[in-house]
PDB file of N, CA and C in Angstrom:
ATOM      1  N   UNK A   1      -6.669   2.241 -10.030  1.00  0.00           N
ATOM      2  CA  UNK A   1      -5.618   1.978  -9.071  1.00  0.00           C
ATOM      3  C   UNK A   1      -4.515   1.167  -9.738  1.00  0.00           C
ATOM      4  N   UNK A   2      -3.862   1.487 -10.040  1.00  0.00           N
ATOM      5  CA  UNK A   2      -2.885   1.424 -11.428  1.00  0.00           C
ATOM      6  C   UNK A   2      -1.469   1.206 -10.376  1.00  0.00           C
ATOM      7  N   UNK A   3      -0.916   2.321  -9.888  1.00  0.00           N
ATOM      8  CA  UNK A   3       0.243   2.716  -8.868  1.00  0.00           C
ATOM      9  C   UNK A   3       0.603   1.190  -8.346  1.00  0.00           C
ATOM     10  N   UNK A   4       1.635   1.242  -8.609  1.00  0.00           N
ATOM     11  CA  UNK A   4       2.562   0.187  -7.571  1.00  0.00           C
ATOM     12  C   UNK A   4       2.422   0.563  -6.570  1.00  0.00           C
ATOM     13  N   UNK A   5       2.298  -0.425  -5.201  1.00  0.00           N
ATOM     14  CA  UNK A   5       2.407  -0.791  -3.823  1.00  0.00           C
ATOM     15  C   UNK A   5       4.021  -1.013  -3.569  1.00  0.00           C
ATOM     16  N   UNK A   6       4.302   0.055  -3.191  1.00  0.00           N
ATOM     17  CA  UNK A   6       5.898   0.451  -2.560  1.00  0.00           C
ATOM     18  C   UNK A   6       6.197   0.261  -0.859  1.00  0.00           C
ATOM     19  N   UNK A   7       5.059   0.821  -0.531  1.00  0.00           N
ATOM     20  CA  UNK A   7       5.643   1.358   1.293  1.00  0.00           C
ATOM     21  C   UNK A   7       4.032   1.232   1.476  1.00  0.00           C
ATOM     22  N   UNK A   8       3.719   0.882   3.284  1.00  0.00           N
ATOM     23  CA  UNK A   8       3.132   0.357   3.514  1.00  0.00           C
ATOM     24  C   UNK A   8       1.700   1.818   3.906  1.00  0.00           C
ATOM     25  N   UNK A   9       2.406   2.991   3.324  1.00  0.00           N
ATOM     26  CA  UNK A   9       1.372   4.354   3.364  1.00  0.00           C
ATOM     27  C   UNK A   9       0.493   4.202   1.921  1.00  0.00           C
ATOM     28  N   UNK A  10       1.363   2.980   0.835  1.00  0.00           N
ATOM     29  CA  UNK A  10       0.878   3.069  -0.230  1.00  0.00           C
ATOM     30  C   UNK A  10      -0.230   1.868  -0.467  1.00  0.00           C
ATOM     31  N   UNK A  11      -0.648   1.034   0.612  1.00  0.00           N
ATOM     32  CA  UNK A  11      -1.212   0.090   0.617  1.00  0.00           C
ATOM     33  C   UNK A  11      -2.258   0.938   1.586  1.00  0.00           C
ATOM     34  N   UNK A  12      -2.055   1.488   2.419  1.00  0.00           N
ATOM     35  CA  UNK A  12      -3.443   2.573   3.427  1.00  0.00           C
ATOM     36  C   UNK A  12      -4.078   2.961   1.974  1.00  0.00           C
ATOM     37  N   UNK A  13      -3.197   3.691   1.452  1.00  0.00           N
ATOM     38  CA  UNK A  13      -3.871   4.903   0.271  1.00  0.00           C
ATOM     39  C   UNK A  13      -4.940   4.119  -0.953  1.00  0.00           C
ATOM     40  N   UNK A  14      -4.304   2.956  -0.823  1.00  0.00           N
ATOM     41  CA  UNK A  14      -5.250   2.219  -2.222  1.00  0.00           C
ATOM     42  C   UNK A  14      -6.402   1.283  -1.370  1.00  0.00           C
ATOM     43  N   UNK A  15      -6.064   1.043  -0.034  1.00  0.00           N
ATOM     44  CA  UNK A  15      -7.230   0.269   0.752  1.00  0.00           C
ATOM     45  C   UNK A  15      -8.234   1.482   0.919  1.00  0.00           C
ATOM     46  N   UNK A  16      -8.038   2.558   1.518  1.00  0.00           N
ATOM     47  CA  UNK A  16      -9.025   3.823   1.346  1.00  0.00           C
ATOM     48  C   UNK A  16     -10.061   3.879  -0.060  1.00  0.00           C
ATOM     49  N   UNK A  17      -9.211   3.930  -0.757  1.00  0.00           N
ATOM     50  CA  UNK A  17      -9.066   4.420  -2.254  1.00  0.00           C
ATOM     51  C   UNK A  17     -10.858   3.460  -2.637  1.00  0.00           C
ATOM     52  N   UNK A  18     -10.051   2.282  -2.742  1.00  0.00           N
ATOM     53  CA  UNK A  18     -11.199   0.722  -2.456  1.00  0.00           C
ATOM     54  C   UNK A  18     -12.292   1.056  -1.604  1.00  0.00           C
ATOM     55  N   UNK A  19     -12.578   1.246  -0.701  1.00  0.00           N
ATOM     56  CA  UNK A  19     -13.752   1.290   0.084  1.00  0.00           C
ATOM     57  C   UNK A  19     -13.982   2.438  -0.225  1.00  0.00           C
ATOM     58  N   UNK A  20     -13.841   3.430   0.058  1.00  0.00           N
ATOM     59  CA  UNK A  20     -14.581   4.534  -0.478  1.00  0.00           C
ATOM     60  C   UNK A  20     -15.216   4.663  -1.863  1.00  0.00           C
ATOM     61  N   UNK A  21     -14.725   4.133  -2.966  1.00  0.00           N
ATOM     62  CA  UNK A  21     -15.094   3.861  -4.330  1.00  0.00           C
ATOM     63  C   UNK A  21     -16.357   2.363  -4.328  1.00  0.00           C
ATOM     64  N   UNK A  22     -15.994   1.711  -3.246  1.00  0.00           N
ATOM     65  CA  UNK A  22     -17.477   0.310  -2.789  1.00  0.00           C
ATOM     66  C   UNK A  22     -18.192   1.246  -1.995  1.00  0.00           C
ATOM     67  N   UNK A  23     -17.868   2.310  -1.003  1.00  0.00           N
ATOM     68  CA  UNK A  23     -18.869   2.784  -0.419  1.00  0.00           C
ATOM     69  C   UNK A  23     -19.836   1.511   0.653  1.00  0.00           C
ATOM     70  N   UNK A  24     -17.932   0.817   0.765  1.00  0.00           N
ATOM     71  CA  UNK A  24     -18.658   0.222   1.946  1.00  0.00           C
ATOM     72  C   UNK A  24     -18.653   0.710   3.283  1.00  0.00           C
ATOM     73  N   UNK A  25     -19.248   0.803   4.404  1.00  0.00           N
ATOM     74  CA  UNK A  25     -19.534   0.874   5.568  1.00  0.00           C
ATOM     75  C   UNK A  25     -17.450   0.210   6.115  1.00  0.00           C
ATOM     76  N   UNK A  26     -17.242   0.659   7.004  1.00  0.00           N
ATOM     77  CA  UNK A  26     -16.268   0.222   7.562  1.00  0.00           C
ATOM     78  C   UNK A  26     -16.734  -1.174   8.629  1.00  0.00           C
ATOM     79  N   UNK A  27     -18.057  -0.231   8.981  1.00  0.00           N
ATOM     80  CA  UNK A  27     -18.482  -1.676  10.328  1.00  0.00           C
ATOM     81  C   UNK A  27     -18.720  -3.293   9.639  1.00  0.00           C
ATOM     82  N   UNK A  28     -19.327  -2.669   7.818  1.00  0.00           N
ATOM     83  CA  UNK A  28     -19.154  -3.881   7.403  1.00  0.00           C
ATOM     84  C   UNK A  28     -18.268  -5.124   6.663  1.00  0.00           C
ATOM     85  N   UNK A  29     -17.213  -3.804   6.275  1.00  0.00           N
ATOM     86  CA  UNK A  29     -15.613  -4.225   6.436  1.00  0.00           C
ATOM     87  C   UNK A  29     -15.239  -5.153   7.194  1.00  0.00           C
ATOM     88  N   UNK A  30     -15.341  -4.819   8.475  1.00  0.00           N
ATOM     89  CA  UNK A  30     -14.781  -5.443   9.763  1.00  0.00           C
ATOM     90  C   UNK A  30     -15.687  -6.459   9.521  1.00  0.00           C
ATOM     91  N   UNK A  31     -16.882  -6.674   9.682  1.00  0.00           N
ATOM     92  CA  UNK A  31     -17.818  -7.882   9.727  1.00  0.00           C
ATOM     93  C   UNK A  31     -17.416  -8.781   9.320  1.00  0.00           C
ATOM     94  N   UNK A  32     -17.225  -8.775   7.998  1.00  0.00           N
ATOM     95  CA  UNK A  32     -17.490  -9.277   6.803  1.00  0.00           C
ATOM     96  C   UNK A  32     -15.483 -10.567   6.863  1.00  0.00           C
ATOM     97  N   UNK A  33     -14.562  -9.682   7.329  1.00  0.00           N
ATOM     98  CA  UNK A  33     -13.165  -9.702   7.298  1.00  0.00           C
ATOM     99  C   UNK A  33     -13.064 -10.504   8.520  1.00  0.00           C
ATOM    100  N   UNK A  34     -13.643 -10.685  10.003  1.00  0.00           N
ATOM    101  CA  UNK A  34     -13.385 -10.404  10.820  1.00  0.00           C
ATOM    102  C   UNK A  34     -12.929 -10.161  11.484  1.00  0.00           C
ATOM    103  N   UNK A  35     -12.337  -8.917  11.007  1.00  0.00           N
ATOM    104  CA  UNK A  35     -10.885  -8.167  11.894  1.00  0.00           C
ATOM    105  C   UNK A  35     -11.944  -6.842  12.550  1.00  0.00           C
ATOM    106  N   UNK A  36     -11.268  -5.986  13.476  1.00  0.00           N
ATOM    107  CA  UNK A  36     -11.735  -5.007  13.728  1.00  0.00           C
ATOM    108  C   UNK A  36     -12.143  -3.710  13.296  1.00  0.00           C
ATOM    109  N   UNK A  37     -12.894  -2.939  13.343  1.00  0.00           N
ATOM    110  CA  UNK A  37     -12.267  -1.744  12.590  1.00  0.00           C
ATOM    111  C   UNK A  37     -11.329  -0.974  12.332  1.00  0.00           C
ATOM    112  N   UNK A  38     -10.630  -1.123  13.884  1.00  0.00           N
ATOM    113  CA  UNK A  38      -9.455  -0.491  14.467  1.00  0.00           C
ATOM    114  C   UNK A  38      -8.264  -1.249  13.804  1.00  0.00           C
ATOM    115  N   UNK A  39      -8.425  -2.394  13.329  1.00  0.00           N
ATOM    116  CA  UNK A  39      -7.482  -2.631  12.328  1.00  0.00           C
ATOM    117  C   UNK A  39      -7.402  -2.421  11.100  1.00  0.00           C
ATOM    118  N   UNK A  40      -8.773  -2.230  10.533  1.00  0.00           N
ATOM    119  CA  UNK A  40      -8.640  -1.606   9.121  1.00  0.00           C
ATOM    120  C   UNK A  40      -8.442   0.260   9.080  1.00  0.00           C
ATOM    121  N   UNK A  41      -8.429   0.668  10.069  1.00  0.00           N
ATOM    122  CA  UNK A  41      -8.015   2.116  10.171  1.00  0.00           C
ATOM    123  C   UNK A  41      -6.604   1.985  10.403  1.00  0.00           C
ATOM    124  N   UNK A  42      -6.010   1.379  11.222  1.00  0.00           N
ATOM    125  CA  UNK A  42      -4.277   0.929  10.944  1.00  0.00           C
ATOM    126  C   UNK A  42      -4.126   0.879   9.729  1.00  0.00           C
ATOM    127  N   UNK A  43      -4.928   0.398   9.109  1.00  0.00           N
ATOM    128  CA  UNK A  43      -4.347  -0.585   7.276  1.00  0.00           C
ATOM    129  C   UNK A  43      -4.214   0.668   6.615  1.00  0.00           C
ATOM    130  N   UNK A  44      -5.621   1.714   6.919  1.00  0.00           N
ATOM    131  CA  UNK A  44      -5.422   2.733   5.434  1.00  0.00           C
ATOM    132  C   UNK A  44      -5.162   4.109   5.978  1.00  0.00           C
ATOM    133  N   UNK A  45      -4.171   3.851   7.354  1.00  0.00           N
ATOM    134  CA  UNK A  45      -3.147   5.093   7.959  1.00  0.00           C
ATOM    135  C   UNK A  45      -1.944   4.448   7.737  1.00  0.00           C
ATOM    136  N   UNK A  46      -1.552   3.763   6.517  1.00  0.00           N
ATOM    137  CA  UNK A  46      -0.007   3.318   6.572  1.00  0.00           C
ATOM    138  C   UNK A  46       0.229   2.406   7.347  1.00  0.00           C
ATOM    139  N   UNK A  47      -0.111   1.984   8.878  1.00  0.00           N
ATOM    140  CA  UNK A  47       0.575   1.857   9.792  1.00  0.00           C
ATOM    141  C   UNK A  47       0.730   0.118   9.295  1.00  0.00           C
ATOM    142  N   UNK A  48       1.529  -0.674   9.809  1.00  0.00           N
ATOM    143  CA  UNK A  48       1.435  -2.492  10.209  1.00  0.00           C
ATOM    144  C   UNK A  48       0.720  -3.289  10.295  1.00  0.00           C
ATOM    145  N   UNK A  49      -0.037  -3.958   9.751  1.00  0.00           N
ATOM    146  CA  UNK A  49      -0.790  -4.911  10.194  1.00  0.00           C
ATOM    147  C   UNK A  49      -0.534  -6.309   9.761  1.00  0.00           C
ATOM    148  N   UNK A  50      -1.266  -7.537  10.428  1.00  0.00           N
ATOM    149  CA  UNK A  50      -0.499  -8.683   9.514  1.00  0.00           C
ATOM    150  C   UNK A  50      -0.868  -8.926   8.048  1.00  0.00           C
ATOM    151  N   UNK A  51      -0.460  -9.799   7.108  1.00  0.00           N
ATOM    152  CA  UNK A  51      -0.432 -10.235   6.216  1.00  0.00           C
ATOM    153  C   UNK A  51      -2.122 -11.007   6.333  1.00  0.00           C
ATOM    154  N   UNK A  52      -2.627 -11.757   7.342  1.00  0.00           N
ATOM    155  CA  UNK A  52      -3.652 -12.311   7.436  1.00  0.00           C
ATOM    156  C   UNK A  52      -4.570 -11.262   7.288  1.00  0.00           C
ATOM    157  N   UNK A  53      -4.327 -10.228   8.039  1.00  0.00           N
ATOM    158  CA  UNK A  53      -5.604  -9.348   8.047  1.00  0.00           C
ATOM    159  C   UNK A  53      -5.522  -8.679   6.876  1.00  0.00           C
ATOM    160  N   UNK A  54      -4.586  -8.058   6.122  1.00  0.00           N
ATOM    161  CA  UNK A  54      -4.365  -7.612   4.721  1.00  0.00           C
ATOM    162  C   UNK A  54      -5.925  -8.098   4.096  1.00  0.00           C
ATOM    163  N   UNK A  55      -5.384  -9.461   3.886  1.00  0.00           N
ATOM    164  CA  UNK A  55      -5.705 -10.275   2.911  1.00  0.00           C
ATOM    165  C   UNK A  55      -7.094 -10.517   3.306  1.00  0.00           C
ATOM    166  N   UNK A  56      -7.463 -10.225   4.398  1.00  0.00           N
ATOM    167  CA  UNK A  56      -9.024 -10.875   5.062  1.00  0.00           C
ATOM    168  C   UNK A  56      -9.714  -9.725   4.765  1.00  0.00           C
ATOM    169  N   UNK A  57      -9.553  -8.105   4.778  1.00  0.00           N
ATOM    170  CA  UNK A  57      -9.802  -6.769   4.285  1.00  0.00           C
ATOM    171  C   UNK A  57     -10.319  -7.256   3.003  1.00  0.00           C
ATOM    172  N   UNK A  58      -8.945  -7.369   2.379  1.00  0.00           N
ATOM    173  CA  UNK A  58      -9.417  -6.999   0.346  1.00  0.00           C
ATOM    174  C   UNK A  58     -10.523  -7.793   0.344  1.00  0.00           C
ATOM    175  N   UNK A  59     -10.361  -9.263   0.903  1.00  0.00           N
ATOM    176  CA  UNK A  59     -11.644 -10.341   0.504  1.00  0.00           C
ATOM    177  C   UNK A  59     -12.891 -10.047   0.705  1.00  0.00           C
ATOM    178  N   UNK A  60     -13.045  -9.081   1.994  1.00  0.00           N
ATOM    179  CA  UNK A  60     -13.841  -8.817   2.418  1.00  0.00           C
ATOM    180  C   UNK A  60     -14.592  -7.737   1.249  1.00  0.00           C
ATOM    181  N   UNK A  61     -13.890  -6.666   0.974  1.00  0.00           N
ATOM    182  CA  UNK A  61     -13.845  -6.054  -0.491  1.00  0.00           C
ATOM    183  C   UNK A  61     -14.269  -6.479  -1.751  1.00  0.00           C
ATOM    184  N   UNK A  62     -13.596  -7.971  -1.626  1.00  0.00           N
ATOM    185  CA  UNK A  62     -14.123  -8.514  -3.106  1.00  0.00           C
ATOM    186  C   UNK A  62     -12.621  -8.193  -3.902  1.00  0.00           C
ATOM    187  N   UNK A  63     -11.780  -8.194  -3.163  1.00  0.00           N
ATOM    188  CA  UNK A  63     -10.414  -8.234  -4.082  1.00  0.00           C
ATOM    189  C   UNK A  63      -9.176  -9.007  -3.266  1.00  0.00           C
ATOM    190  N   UNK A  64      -7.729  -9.156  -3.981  1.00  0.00           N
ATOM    191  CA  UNK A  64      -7.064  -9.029  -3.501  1.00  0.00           C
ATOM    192  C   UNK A  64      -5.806  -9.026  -3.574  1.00  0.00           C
ATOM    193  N   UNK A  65      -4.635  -9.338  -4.006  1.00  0.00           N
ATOM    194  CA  UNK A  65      -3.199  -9.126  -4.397  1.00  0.00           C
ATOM    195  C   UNK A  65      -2.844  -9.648  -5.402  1.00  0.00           C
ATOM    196  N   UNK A  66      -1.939  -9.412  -6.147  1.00  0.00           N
ATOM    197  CA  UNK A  66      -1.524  -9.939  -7.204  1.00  0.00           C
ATOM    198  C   UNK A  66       0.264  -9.479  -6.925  1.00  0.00           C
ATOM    199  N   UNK A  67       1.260 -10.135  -6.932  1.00  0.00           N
ATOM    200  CA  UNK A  67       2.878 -10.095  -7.290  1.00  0.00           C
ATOM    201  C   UNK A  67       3.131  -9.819  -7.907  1.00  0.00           C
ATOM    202  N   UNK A  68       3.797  -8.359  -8.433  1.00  0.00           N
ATOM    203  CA  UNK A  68       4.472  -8.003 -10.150  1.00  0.00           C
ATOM    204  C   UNK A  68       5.966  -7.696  -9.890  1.00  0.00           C
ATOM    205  N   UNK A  69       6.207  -7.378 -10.664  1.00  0.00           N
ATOM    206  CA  UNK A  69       8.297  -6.967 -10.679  1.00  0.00           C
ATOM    207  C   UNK A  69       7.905  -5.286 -10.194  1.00  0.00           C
ATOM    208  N   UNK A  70       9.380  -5.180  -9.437  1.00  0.00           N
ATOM    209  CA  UNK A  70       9.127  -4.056  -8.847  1.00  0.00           C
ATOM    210  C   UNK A  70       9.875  -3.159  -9.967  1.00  0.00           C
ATOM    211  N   UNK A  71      10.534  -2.750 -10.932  1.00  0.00           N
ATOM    212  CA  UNK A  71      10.834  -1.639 -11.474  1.00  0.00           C
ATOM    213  C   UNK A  71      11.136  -0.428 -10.754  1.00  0.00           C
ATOM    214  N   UNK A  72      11.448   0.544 -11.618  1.00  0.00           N
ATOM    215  CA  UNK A  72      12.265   1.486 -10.674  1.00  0.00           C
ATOM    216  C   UNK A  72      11.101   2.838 -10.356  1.00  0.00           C
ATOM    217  N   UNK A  73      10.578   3.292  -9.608  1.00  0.00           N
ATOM    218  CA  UNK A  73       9.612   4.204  -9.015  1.00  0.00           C
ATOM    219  C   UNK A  73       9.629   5.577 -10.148  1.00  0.00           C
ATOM    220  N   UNK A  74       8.546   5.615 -10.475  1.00  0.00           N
ATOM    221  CA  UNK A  74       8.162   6.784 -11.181  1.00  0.00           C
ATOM    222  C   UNK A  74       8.862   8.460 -10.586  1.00  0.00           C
ATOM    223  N   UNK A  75       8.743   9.311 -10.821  1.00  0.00           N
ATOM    224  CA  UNK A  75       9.196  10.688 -10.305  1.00  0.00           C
ATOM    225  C   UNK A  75       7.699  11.144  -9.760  1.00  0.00           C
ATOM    226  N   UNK A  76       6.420  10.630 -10.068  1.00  0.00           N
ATOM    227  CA  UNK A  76       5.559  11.151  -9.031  1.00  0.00           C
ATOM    228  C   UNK A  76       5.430  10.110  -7.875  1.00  0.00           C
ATOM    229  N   UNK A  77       5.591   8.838  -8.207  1.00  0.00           N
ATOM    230  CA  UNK A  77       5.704   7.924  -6.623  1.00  0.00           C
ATOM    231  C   UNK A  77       7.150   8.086  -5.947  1.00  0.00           C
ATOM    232  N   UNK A  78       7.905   8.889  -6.397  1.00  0.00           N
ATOM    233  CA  UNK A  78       8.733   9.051  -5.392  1.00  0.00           C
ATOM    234  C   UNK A  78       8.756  11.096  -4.952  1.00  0.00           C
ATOM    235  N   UNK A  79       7.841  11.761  -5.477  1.00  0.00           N
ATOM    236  CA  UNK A  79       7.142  12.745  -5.087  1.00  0.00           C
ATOM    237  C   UNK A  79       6.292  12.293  -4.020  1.00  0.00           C
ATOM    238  N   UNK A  80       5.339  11.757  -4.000  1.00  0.00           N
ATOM    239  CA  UNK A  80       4.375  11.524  -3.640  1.00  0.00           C
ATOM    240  C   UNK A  80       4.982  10.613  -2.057  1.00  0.00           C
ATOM    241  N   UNK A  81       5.760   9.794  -1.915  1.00  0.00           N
ATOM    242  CA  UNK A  81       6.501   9.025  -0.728  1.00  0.00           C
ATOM    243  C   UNK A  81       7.473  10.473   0.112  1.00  0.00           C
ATOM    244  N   UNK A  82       8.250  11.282  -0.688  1.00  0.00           N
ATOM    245  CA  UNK A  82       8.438  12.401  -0.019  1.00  0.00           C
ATOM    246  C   UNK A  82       7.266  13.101   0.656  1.00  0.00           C
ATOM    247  N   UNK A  83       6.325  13.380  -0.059  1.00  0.00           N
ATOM    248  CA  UNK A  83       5.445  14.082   0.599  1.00  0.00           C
ATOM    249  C   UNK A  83       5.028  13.390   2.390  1.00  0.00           C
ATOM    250  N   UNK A  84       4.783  11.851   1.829  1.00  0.00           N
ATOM    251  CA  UNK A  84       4.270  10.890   2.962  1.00  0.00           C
ATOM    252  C   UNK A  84       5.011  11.495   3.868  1.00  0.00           C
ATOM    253  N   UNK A  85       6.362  11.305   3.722  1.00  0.00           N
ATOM    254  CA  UNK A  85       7.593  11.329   5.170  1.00  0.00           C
ATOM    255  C   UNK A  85       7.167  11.955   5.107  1.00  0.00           C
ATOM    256  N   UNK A  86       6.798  13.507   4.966  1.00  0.00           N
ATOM    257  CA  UNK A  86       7.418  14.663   5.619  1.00  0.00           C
ATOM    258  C   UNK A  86       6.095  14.873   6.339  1.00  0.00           C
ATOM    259  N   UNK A  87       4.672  14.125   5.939  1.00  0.00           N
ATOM    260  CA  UNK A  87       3.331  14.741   6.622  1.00  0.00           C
ATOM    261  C   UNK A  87       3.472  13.493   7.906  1.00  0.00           C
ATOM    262  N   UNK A  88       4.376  12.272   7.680  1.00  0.00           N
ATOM    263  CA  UNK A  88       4.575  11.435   9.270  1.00  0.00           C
ATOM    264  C   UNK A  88       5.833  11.884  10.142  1.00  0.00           C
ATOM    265  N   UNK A  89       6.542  12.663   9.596  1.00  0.00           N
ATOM    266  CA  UNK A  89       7.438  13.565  10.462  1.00  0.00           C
ATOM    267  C   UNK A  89       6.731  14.633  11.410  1.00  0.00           C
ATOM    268  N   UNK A  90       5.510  15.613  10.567  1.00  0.00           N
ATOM    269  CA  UNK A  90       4.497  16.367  11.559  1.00  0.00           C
ATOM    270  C   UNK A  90       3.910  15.594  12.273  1.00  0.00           C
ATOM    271  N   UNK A  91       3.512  14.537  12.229  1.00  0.00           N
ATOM    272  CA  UNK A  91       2.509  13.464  13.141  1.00  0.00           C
ATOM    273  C   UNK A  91       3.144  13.082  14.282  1.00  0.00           C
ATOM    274  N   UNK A  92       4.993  13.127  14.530  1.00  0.00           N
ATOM    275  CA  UNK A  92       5.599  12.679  15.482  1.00  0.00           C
ATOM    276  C   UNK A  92       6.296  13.469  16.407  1.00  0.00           C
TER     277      UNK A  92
END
């Protein structure tokens, strides 16, 4: 998990990415975080969540953020963010 964190579909995609590769349980996600599940399914559908719960997820994970310089977006992360819009344009 290499990819810069751009847009907040790109923080769903690498929180997925993470649990599925721990093969943790979601219920124990939530446990563990104590946020809901229903908020960690917000987290890795793109959608909003706070900064607290972010951060209460990864821990829960066993990880969690690091700050780098943003540089200018690759031609597949800005492939790949086109694609996003256009599959949350069908969703609406």
């Amino acid at each position: 998990m290499k990819d810069k964190i751009r847009f907040l579909s790109d923080v769903g995609s690498q929180v997925r990415a993470l649990r599925q590769a721990t093969q943790m349980p979601t219920a124990l996600i939530a446990e563990k975080s104590g946020r809901s599940r229903d908020v960690l399914n917000r987290l890795e559908k793109g959608r909003d969540v706070s900064l607290t719960s972010l951060l209460a997820i990864l821990a829960a994970m066993g990880h969690t953020i690091e700050i780098v310089g943003l540089g200018l977006p690759t031609r597949e992360e800005m492939r790949r963010r086109t694609l996003q819009e256009m599959e949350d344009d069908d969703d609406h």
